[in-house]
C-alpha atoms as a PDB file:
ATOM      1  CA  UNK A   1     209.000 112.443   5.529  1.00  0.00           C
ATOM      2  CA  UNK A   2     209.059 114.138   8.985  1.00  0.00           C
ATOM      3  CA  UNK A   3     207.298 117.223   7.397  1.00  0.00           C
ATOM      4  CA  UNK A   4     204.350 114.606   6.553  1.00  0.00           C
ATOM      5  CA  UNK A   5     203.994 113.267  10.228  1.00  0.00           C
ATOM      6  CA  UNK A   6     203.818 116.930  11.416  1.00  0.00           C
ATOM      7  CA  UNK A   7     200.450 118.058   9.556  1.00  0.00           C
ATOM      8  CA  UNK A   8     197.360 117.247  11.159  1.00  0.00           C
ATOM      9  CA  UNK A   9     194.429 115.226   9.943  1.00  0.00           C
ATOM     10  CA  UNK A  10     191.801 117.934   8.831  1.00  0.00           C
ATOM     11  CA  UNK A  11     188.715 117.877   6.377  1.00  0.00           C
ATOM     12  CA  UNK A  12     189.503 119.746   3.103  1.00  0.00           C
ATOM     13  CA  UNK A  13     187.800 122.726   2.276  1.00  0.00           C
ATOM     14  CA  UNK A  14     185.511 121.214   0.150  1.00  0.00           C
ATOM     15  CA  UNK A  15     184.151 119.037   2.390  1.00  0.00           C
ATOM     16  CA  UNK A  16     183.673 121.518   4.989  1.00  0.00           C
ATOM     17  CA  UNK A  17     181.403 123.765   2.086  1.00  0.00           C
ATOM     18  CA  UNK A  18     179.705 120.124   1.292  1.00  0.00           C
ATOM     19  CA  UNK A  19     178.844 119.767   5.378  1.00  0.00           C
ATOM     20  CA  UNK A  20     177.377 123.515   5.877  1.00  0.00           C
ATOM     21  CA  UNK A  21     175.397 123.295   2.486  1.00  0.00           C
ATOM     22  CA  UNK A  22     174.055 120.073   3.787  1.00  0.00           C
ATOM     23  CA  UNK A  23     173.205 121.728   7.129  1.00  0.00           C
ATOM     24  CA  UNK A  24     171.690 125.472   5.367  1.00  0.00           C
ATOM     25  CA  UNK A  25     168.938 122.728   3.428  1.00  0.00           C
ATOM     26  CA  UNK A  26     168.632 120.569   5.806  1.00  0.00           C
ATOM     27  CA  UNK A  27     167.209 123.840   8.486  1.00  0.00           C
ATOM     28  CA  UNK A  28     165.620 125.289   5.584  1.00  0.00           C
ATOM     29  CA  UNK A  29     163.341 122.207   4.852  1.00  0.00           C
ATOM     30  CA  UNK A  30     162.642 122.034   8.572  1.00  0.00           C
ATOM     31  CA  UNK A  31     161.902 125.479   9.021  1.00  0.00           C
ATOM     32  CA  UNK A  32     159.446 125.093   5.490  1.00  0.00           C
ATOM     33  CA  UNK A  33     157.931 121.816   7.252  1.00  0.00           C
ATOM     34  CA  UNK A  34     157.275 123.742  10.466  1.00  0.00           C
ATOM     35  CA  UNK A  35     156.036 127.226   9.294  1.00  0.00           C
ATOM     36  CA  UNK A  36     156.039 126.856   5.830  1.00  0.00           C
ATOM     37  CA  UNK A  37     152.853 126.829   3.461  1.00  0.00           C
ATOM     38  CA  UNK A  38     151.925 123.076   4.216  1.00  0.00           C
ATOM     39  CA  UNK A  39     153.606 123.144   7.329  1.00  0.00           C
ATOM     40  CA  UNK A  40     152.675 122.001  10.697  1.00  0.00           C
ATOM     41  CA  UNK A  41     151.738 125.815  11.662  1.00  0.00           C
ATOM     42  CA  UNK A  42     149.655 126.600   8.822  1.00  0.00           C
ATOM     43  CA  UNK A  43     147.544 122.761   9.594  1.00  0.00           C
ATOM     44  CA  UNK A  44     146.939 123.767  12.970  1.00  0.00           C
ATOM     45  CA  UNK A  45     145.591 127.081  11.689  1.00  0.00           C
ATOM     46  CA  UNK A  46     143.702 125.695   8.991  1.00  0.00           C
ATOM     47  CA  UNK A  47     141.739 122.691  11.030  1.00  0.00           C
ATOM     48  CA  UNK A  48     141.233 125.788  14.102  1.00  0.00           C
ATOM     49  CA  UNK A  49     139.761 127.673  11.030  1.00  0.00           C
ATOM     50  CA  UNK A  50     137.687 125.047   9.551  1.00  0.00           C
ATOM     51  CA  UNK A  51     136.588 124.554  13.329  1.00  0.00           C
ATOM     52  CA  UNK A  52     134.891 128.177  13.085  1.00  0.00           C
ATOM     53  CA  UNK A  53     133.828 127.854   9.560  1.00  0.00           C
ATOM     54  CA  UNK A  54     131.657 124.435  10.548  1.00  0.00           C
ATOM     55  CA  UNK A  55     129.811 126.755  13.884  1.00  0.00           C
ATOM     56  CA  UNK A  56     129.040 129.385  11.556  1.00  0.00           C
ATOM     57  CA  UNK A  57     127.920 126.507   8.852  1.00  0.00           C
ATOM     58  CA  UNK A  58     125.310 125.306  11.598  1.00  0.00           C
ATOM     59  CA  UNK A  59     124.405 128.782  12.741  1.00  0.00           C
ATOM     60  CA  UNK A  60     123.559 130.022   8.980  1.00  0.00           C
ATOM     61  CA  UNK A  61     121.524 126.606   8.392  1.00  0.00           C
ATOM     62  CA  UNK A  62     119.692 127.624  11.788  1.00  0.00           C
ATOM     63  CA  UNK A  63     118.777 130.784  10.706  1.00  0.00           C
ATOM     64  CA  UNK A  64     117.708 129.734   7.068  1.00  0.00           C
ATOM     65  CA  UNK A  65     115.712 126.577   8.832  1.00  0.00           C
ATOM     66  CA  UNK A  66     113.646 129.502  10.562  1.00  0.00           C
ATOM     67  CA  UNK A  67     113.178 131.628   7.358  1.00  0.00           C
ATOM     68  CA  UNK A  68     111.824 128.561   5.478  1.00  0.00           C
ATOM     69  CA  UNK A  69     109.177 127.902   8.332  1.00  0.00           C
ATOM     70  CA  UNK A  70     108.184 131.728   8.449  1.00  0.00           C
ATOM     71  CA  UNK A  71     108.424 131.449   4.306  1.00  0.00           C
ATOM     72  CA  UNK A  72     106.469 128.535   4.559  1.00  0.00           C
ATOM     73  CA  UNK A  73     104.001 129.960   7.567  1.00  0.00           C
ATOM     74  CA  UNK A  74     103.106 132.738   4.847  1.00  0.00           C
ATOM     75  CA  UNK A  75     102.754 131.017   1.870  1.00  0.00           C
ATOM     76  CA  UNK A  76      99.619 130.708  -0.039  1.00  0.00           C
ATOM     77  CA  UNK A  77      99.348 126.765   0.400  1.00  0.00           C
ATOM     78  CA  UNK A  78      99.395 127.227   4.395  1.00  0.00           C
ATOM     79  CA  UNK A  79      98.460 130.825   5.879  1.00  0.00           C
ATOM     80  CA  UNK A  80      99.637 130.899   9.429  1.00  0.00           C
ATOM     81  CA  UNK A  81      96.899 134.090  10.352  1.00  0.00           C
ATOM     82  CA  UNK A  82      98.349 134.578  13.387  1.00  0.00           C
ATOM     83  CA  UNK A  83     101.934 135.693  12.355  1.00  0.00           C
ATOM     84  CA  UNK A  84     100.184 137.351   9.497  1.00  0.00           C
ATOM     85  CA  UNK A  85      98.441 139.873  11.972  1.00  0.00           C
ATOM     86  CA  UNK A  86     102.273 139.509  13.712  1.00  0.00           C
ATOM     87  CA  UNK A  87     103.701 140.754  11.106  1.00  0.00           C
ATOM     88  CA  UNK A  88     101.423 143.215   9.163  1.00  0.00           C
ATOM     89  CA  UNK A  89     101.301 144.943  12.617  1.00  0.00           C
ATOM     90  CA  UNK A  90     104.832 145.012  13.223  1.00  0.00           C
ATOM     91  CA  UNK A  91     105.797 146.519   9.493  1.00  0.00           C
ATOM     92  CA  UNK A  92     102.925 149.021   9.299  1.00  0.00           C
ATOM     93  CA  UNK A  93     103.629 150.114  13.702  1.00  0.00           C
ATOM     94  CA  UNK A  94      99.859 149.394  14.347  1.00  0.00           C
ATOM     95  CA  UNK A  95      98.264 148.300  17.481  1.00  0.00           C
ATOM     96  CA  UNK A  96      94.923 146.240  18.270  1.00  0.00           C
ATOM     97  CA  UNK A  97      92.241 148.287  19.942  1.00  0.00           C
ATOM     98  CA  UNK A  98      92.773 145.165  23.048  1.00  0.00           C
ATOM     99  CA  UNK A  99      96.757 145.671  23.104  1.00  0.00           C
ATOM    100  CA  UNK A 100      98.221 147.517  25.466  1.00  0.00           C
ATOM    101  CA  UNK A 101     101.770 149.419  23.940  1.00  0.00           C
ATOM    102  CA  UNK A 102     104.730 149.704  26.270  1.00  0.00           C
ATOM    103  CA  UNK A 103     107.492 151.893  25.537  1.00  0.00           C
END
């Protein structure tokens, strides 16, 4: 009996293993939740990407807003002659006998 009084209260070995497994997933899932492929990392990345995706969006629908007008300009329903002469002058690098060309 006075052998029993003399050993100290301590967590078996199994329960220490039990503890530190518990711990290893419990850091892993936080580390996957921070950086992992749904994590909060790869959100903010994807929302500052989708940011830059949505200017270029605009940008392109600028730019093919301006190619239907021109498209539109030369089209045989409505003949804008003016940017005709524009242009016809500017693919074949002619001049008017009135224009002056500065280099």
């Amino acid at each position: 009996m006075g052998q029993h009084m003399n050993e100290t209260n301590r967590p078996g070995l199994g329960t220490l293993i039990y503890f530190l497994l518990t711990l290893m997933m419990g850091l892993y899932f936080m580390f996957a939740a921070i950086q992992g492929d749904y994590g909060v990392f790869k959100r903010a990345e994807v929302a500052a990407e989708r940011a830059e995706l949505t200017v270029e969006l605009a940008a392109l629908q600028a730019e093919v807003a301006v190619m239907e007008n021109l498209t539109k300009r030369l089209s045989d329903d409505f003949l804008d002659i003016d940017l005709l002469d524009s242009q016809v002058r500017d693919v074949l690098g002619m001049v008017r006998t009135d224009e002056i060309v500065i280099e």
